[in-house]
C-alpha atoms as a PDB file:
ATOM      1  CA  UNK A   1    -113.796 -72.514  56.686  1.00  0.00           C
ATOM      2  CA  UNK A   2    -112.030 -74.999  54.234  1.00  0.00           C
ATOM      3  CA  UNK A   3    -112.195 -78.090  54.027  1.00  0.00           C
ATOM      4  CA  UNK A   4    -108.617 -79.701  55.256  1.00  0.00           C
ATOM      5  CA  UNK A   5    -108.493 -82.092  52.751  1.00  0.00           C
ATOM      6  CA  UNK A   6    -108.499 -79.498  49.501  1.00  0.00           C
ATOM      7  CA  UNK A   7    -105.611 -78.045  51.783  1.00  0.00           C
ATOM      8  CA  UNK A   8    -103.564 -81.591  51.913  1.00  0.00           C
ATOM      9  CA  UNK A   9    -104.452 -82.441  48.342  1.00  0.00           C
ATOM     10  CA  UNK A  10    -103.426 -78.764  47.610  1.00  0.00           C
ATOM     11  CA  UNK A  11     -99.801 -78.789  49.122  1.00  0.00           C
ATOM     12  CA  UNK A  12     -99.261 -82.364  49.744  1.00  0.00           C
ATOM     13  CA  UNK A  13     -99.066 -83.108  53.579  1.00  0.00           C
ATOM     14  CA  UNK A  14     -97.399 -85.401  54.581  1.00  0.00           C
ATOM     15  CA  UNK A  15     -98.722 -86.820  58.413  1.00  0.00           C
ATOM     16  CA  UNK A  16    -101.590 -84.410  58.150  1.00  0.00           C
ATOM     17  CA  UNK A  17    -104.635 -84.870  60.532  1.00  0.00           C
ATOM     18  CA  UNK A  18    -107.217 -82.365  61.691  1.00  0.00           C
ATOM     19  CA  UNK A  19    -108.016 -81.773  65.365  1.00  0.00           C
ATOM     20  CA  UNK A  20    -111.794 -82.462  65.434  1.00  0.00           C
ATOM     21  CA  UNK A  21    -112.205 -80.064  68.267  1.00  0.00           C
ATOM     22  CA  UNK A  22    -110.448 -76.855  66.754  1.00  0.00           C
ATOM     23  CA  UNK A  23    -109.597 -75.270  63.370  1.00  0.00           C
ATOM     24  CA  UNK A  24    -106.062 -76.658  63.445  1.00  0.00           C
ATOM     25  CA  UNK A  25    -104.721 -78.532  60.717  1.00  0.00           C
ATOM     26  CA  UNK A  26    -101.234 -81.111  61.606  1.00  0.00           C
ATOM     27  CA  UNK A  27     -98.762 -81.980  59.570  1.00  0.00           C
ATOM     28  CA  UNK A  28     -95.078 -82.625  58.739  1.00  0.00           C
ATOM     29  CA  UNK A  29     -93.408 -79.221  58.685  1.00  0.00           C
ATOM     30  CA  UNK A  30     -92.620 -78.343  54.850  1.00  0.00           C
ATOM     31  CA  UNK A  31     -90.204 -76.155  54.881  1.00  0.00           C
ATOM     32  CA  UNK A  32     -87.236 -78.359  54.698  1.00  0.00           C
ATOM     33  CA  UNK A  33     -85.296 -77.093  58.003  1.00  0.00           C
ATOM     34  CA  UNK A  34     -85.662 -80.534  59.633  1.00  0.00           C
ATOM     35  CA  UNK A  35     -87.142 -83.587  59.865  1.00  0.00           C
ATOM     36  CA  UNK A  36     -90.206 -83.888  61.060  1.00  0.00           C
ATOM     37  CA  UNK A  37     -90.586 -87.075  62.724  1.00  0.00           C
ATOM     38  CA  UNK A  38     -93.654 -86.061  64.926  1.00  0.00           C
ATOM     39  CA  UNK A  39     -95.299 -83.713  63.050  1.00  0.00           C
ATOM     40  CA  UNK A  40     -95.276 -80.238  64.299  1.00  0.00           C
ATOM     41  CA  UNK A  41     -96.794 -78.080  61.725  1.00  0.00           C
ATOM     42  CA  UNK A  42     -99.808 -76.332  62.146  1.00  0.00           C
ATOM     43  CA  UNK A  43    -102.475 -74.482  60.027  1.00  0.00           C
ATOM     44  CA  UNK A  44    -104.800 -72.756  61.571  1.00  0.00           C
ATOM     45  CA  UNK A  45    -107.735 -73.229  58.549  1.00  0.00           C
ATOM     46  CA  UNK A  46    -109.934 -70.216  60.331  1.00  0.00           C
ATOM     47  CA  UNK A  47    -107.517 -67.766  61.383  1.00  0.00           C
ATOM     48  CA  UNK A  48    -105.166 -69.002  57.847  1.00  0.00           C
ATOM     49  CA  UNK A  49    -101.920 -68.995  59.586  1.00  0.00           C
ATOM     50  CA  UNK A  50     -99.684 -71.240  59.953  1.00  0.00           C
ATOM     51  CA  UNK A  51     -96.582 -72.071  62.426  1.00  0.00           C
ATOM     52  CA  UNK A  52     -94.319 -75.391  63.311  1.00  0.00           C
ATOM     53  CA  UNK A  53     -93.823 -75.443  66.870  1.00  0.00           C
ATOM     54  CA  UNK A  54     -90.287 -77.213  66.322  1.00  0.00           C
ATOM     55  CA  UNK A  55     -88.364 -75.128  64.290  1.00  0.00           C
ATOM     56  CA  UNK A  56     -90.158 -71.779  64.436  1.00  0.00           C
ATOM     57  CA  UNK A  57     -91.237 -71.931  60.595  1.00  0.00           C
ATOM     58  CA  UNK A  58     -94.680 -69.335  59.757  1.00  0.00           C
ATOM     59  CA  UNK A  59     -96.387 -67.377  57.471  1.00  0.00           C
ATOM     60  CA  UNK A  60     -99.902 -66.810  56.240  1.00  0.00           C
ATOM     61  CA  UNK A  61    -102.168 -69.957  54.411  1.00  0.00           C
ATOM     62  CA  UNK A  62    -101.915 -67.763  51.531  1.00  0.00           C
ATOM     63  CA  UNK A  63     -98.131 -67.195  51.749  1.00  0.00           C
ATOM     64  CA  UNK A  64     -97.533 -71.082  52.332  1.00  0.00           C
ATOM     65  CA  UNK A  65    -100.008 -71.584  49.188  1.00  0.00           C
ATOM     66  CA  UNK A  66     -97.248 -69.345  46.721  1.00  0.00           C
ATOM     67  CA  UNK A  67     -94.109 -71.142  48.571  1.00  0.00           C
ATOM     68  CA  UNK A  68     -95.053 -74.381  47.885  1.00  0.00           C
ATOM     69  CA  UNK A  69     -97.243 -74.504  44.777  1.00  0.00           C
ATOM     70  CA  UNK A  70     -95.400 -71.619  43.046  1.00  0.00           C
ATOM     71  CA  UNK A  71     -99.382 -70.133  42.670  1.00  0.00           C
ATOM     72  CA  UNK A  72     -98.930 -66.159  42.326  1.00  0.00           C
ATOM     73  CA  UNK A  73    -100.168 -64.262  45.411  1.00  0.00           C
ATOM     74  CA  UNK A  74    -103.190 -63.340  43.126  1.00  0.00           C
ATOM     75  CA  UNK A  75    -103.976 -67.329  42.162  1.00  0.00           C
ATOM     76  CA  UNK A  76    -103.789 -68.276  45.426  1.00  0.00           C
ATOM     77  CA  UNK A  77    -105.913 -65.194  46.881  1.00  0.00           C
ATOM     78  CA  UNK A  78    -108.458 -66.620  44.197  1.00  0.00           C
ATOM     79  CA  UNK A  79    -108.018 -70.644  45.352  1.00  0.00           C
ATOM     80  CA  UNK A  80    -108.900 -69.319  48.953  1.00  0.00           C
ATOM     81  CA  UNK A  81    -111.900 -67.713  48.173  1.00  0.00           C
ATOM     82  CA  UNK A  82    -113.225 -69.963  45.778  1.00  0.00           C
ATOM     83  CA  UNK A  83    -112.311 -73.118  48.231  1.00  0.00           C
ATOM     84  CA  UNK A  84    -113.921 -71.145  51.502  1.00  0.00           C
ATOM     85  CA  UNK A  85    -116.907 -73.318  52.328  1.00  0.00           C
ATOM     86  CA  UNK A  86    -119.207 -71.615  54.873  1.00  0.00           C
ATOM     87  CA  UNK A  87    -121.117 -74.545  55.559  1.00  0.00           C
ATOM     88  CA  UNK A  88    -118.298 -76.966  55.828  1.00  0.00           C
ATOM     89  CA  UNK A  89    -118.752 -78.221  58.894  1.00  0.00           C
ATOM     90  CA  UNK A  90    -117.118 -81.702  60.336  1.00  0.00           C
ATOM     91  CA  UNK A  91    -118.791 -83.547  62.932  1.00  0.00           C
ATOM     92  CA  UNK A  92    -117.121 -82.455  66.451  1.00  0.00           C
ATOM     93  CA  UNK A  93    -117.131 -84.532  69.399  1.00  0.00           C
ATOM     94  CA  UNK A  94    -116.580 -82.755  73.043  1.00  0.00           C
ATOM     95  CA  UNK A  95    -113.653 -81.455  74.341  1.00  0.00           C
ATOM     96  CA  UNK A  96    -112.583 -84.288  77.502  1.00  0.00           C
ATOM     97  CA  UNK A  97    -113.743 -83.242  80.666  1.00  0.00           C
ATOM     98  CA  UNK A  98    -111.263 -82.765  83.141  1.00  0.00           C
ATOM     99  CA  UNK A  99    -112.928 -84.782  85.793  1.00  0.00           C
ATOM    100  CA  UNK A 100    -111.617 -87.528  83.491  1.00  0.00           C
ATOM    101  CA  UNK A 101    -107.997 -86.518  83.373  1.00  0.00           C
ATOM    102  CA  UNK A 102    -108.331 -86.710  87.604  1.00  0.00           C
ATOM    103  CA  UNK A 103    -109.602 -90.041  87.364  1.00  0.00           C
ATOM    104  CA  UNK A 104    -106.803 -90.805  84.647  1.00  0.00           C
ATOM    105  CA  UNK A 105    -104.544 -90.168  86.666  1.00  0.00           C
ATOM    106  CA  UNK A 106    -105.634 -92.163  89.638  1.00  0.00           C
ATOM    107  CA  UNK A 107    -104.913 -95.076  86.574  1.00  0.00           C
ATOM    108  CA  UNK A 108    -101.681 -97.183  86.769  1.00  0.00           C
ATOM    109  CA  UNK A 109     -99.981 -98.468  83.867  1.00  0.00           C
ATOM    110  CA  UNK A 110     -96.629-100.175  84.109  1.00  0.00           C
ATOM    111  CA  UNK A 111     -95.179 -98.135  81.324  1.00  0.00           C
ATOM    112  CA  UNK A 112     -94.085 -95.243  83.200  1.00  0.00           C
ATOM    113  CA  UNK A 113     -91.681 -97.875  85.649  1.00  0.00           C
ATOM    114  CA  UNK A 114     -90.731 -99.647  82.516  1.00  0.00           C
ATOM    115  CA  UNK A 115     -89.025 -96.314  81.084  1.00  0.00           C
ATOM    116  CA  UNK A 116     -87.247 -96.118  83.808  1.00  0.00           C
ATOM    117  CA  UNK A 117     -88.944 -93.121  85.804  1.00  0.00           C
ATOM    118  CA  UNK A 118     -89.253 -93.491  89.649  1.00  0.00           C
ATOM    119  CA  UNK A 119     -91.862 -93.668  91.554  1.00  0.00           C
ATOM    120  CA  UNK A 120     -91.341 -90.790  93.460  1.00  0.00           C
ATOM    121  CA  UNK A 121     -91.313 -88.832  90.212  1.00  0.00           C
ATOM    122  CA  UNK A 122     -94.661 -90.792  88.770  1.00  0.00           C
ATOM    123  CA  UNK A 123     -96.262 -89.597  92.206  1.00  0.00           C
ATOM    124  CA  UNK A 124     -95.087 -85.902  91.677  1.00  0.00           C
ATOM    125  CA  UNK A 125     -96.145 -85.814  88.170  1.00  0.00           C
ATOM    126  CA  UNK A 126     -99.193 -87.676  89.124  1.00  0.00           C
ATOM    127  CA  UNK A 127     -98.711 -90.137  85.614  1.00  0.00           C
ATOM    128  CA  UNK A 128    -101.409 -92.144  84.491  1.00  0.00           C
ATOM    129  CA  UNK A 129    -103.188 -94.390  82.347  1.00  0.00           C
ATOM    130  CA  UNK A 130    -106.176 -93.565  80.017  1.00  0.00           C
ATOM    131  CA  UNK A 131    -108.089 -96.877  79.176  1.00  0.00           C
ATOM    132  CA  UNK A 132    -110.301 -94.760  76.714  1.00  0.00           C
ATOM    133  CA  UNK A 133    -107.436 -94.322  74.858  1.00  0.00           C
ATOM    134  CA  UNK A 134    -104.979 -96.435  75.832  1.00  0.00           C
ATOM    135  CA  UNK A 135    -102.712 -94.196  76.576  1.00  0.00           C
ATOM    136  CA  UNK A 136    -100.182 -93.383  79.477  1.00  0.00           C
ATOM    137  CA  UNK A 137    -101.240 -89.995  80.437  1.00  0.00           C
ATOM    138  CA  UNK A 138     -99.132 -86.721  81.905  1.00  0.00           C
ATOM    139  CA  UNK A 139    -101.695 -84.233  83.395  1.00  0.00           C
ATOM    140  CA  UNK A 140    -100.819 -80.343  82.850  1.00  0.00           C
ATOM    141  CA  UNK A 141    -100.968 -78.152  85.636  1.00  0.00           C
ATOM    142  CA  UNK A 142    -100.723 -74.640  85.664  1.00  0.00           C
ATOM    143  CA  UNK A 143    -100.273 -72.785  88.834  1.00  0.00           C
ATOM    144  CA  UNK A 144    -101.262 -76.163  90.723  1.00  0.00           C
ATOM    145  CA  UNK A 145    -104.445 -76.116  88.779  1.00  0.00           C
ATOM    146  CA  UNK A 146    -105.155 -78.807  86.097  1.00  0.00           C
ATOM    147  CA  UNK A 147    -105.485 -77.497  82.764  1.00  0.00           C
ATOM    148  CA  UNK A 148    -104.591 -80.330  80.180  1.00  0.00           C
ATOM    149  CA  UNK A 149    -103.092 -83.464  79.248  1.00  0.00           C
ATOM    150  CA  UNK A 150    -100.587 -84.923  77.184  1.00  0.00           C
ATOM    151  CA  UNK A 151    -100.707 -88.760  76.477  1.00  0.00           C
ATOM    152  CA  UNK A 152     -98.417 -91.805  74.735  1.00  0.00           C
ATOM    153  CA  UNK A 153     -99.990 -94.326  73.125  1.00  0.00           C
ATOM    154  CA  UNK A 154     -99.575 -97.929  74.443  1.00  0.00           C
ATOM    155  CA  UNK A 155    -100.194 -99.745  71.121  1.00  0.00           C
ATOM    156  CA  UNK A 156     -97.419-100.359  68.598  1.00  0.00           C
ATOM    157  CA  UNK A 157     -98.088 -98.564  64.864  1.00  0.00           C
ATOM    158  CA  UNK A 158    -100.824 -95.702  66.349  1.00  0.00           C
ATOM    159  CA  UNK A 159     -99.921 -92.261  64.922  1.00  0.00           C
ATOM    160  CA  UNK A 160     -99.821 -89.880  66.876  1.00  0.00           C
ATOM    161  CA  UNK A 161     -97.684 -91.124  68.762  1.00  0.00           C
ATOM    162  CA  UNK A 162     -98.626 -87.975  71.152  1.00  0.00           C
ATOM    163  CA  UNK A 163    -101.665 -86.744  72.016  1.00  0.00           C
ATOM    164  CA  UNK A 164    -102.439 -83.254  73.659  1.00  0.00           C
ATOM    165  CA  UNK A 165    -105.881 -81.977  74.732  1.00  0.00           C
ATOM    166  CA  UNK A 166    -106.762 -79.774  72.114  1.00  0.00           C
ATOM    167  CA  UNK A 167    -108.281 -77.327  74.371  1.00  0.00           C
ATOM    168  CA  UNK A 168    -104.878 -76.757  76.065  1.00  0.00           C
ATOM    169  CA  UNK A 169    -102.507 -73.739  74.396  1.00  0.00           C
ATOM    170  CA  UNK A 170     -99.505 -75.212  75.288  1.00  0.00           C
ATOM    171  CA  UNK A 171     -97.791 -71.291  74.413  1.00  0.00           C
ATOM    172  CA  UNK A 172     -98.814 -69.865  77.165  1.00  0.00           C
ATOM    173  CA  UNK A 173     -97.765 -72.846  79.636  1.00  0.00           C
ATOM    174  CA  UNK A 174     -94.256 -74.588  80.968  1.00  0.00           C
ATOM    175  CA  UNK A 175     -94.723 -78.028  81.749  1.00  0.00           C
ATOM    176  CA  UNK A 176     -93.592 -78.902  85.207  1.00  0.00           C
ATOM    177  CA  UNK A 177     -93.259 -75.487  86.730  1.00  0.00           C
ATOM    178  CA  UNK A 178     -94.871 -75.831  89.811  1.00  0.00           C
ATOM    179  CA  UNK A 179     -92.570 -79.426  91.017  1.00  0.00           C
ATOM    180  CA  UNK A 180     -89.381 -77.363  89.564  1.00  0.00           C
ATOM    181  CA  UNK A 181     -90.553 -74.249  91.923  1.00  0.00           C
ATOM    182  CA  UNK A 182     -90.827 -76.887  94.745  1.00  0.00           C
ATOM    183  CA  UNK A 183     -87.748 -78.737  94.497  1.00  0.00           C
ATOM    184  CA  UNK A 184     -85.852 -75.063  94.783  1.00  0.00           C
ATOM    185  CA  UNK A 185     -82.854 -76.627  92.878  1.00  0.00           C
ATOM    186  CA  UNK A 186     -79.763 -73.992  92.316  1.00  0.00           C
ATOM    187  CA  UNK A 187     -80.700 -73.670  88.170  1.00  0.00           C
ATOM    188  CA  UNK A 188     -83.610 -74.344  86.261  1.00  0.00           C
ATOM    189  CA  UNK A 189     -83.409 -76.969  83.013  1.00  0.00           C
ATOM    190  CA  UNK A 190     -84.971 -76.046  80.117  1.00  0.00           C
ATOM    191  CA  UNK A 191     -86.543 -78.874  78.103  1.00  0.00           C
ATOM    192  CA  UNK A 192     -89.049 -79.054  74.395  1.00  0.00           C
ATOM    193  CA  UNK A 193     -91.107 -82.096  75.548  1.00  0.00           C
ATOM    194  CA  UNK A 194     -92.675 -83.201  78.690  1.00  0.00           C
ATOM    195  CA  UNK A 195     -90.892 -86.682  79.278  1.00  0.00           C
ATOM    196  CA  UNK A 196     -88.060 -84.963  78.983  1.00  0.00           C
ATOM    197  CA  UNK A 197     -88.913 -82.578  82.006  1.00  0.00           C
ATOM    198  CA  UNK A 198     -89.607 -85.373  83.705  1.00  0.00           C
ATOM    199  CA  UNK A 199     -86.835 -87.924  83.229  1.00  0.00           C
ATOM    200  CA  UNK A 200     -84.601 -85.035  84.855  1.00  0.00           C
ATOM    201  CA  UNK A 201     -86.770 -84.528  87.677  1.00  0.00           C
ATOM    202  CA  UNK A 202     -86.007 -88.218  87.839  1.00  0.00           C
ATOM    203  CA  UNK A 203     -82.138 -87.699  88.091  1.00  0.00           C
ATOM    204  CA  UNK A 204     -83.034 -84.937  90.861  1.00  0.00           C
ATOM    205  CA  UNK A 205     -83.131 -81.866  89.381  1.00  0.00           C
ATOM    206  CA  UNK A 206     -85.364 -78.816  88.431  1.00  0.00           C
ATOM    207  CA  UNK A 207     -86.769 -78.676  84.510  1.00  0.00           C
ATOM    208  CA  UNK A 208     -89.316 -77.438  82.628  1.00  0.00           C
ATOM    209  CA  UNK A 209     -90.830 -77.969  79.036  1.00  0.00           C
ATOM    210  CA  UNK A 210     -91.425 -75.729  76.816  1.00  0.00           C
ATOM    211  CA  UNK A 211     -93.764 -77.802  74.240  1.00  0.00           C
ATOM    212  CA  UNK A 212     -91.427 -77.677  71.205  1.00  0.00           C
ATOM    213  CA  UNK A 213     -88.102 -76.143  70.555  1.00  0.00           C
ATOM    214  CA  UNK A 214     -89.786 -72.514  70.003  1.00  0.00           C
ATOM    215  CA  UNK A 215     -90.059 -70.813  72.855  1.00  0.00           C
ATOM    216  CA  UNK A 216     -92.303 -67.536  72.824  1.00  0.00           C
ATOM    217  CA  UNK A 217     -92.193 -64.080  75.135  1.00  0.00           C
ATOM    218  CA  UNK A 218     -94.836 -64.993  77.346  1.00  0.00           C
ATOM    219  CA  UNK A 219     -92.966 -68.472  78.241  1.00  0.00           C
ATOM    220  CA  UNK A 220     -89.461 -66.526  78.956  1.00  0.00           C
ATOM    221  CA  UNK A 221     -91.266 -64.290  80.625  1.00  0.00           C
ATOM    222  CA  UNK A 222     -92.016 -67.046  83.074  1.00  0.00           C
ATOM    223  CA  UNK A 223     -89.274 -68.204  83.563  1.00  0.00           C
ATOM    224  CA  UNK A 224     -87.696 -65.038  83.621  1.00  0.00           C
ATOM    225  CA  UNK A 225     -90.329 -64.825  86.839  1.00  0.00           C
ATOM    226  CA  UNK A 226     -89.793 -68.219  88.404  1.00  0.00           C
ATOM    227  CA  UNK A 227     -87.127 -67.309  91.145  1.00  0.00           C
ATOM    228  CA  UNK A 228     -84.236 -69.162  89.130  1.00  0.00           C
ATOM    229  CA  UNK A 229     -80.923 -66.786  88.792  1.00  0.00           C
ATOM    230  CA  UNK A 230     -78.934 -69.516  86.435  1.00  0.00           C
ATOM    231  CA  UNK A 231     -81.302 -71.424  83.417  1.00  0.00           C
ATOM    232  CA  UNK A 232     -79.339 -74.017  81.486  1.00  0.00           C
ATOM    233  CA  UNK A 233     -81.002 -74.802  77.781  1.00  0.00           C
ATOM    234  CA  UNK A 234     -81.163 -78.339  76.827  1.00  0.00           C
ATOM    235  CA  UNK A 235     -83.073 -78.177  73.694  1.00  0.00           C
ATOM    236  CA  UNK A 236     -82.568 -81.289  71.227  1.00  0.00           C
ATOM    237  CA  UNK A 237     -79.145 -81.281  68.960  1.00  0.00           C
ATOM    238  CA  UNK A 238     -80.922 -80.999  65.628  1.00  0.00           C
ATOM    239  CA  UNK A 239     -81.276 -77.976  63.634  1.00  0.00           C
ATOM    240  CA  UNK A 240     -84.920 -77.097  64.923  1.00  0.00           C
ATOM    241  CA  UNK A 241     -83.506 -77.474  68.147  1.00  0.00           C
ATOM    242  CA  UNK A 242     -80.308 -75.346  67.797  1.00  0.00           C
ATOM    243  CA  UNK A 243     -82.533 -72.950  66.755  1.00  0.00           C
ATOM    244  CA  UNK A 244     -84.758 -72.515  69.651  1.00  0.00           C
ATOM    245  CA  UNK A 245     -81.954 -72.603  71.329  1.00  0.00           C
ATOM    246  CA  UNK A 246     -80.709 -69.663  69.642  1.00  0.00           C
ATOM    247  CA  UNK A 247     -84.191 -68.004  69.888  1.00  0.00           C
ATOM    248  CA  UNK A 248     -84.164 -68.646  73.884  1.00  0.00           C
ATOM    249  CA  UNK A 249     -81.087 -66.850  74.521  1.00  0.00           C
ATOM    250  CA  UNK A 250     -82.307 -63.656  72.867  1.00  0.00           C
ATOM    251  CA  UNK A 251     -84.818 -63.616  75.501  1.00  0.00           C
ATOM    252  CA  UNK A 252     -83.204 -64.767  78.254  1.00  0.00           C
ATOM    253  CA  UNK A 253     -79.855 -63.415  78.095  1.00  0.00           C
ATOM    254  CA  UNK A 254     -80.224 -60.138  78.511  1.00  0.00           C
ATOM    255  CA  UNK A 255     -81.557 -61.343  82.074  1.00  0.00           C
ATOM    256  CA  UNK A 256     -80.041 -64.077  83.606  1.00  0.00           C
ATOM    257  CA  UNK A 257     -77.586 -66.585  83.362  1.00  0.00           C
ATOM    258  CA  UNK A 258     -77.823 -69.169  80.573  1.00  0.00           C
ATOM    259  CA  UNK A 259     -76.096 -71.876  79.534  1.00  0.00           C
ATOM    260  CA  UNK A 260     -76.603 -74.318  76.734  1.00  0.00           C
ATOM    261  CA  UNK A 261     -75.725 -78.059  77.766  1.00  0.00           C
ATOM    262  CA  UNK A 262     -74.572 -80.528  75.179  1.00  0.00           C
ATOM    263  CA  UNK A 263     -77.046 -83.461  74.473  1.00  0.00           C
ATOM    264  CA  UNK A 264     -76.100 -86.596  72.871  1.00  0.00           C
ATOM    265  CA  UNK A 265     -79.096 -87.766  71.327  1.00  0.00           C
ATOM    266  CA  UNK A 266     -82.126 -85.503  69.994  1.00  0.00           C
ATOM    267  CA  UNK A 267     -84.237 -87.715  72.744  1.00  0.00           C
ATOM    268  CA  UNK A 268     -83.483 -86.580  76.216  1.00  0.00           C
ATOM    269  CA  UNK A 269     -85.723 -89.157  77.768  1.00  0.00           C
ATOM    270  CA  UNK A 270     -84.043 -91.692  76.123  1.00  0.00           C
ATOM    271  CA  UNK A 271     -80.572 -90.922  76.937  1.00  0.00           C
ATOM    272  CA  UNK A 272     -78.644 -93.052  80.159  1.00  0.00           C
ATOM    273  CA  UNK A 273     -78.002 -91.146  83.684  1.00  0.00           C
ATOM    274  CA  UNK A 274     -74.586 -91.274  82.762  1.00  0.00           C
ATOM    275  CA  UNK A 275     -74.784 -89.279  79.583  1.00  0.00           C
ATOM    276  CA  UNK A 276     -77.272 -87.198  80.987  1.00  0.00           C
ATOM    277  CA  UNK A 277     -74.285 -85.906  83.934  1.00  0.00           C
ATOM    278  CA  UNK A 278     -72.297 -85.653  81.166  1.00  0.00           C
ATOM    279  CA  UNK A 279     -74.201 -82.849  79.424  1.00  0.00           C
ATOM    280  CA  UNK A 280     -74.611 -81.277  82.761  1.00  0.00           C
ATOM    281  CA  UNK A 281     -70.284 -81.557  83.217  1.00  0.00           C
ATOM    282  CA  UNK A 282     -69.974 -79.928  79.916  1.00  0.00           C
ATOM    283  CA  UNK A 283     -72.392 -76.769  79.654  1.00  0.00           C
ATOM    284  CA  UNK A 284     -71.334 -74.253  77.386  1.00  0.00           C
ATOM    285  CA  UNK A 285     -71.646 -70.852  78.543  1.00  0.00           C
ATOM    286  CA  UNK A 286     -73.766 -68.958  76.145  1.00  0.00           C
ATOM    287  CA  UNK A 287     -71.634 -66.145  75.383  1.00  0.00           C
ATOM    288  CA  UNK A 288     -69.071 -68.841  73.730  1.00  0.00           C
ATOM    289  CA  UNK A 289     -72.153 -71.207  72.153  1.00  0.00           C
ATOM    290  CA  UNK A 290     -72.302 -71.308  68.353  1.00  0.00           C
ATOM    291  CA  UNK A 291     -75.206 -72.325  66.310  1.00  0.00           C
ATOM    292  CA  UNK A 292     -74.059 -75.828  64.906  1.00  0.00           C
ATOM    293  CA  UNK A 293     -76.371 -75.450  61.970  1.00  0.00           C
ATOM    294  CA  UNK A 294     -75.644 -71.719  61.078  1.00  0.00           C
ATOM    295  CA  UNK A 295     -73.914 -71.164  57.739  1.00  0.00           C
ATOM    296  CA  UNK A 296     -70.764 -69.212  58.547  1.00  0.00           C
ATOM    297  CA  UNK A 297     -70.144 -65.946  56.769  1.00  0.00           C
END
């Protein structure tokens, strides 16, 4: 596999880090479509693929390699191979067990209250504190069965400031599924991040995340499957955004009914009640919605 670091030197990264436990490679998404304030660019340095979970961005390592170092196809065929390092190896540490993330979230921290989440939603989402880490932690359940963890750091400066098991593939998972199926609300919100999910929970209704503002088949397919006739996207206003939300409705329209709702700030969880029931006075139904960001012909 190659070494991560010829790849950053290589392209120039910005944000990069490697997950120790995986072959993925995070960055700051270059392609220019947004900014990337949390990076959300991957490279997969085994598999030499690459995708940003934000605004839907991919191609191969090798195609990246020509796009941003202007390196023919044939030059950058020849970098790979000659940069391939079979006995790279980096010192791996094990995956956390999930016995931990049960006793994490048995764990209070006074961060969830001080964001402004009740405590009837920190219950339900069964929030908690990592003192490993020091982070406030959000378990993952799939199907009522724990399967991951997502976690905020408590201490000012520390990058990232999110932190997701790395054994989890968040593309094959909604956040918050199983408390939307139970509170058997009339429509189902559709969020990118987790906090988000939960913050309208909060406000008393059913949402999901999605992980990112790219939503894929097997994700729409759930939803398509989750017993909710009427799905209302609320995807963040900026371009990668927009675009998911553009990507969402080819999968979901043909099925159900969708509408987009207007957000006033590209952080949902950090938006007031008030604006929040604005949004939800002012959904646009999709057959009207326009792409903000799409150049007009």
């Amino acid at each position: 596999m190659i070494d991560h670091r010829e790849i950053v030197s290589l392209l120039g990264l910005k944000k990069a880090s490697m997950n120790r436990y995986t072959s993925w490679l995070k960055a700051s998404c270059p392609s220019g479509l947004h900014i990337d304030k949390n990076p959300s660019f991957g490279i997969n340095l085994k598999d030499r693929y690459c995708f940003c979970f934000s605004c839907g961005f991919s191609m191969s390592l090798m195609q990246l390699i020509v796009h941003l170092t202007g390196m023919n196809e044939m030059d950058a065929a020849i970098w790979l191979f000659e940069n391939d390092d079979a006995e790279f190896i980096e010192e791996e540490k094990p995956p956390v067990p999930l016995d931990d993330v049960s006793r994490w979230c048995r764990e209070y921290t006074p961060y969830w209250e001080q964001r402004g989440i009740s405590r009837d939603s920190i219950l339900r989402y069964r929030l908690g504190y990592s003192p490993e880490m020091d982070r406030a932690v959000v378990p993952v359940f799939d199907n009522n069965v724990l399967v991951g963890w997502t976690a905020r750091t408590l201490t000012d400066g520390v990058e990232p400031k999110w932190l997701h098991a790395p054994f989890m593939d968040r593309r094959h998972l909604l956040f918050g599924l199983d408390q939307a199926i139970s509170r058997a609300g009339s429509f189902l919100i559709v969020c990118e991040a987790p906090l988000d999910a939960i913050f309208v929970d909060s406000y008393g209704y059913s949402a999901i995340a999605i992980f990112g503002a790219v939503i894929n088949q097997e994700q729409a397919d759930l939803i398509r499957t989750s017993g909710f006739n009427r799905i209302l996207l609320a995807l963040d206003p900026d371009m990668g955004g927009q675009r998911g939300t553009e990507r969402a409705l080819k999968y979901l329209l043909p099925y159900m009914d969708v509408g987009v709702m207007p957000l006033l700030s590209d952080d949902l969880a950090a938006i007031t009640k008030e604006e929040f029931m604005w949004g939800l006075s002012n959904v646009i139904p999709a057959m009207v919605w326009e792409n903000p960001f799409k150049e007009k012909s």
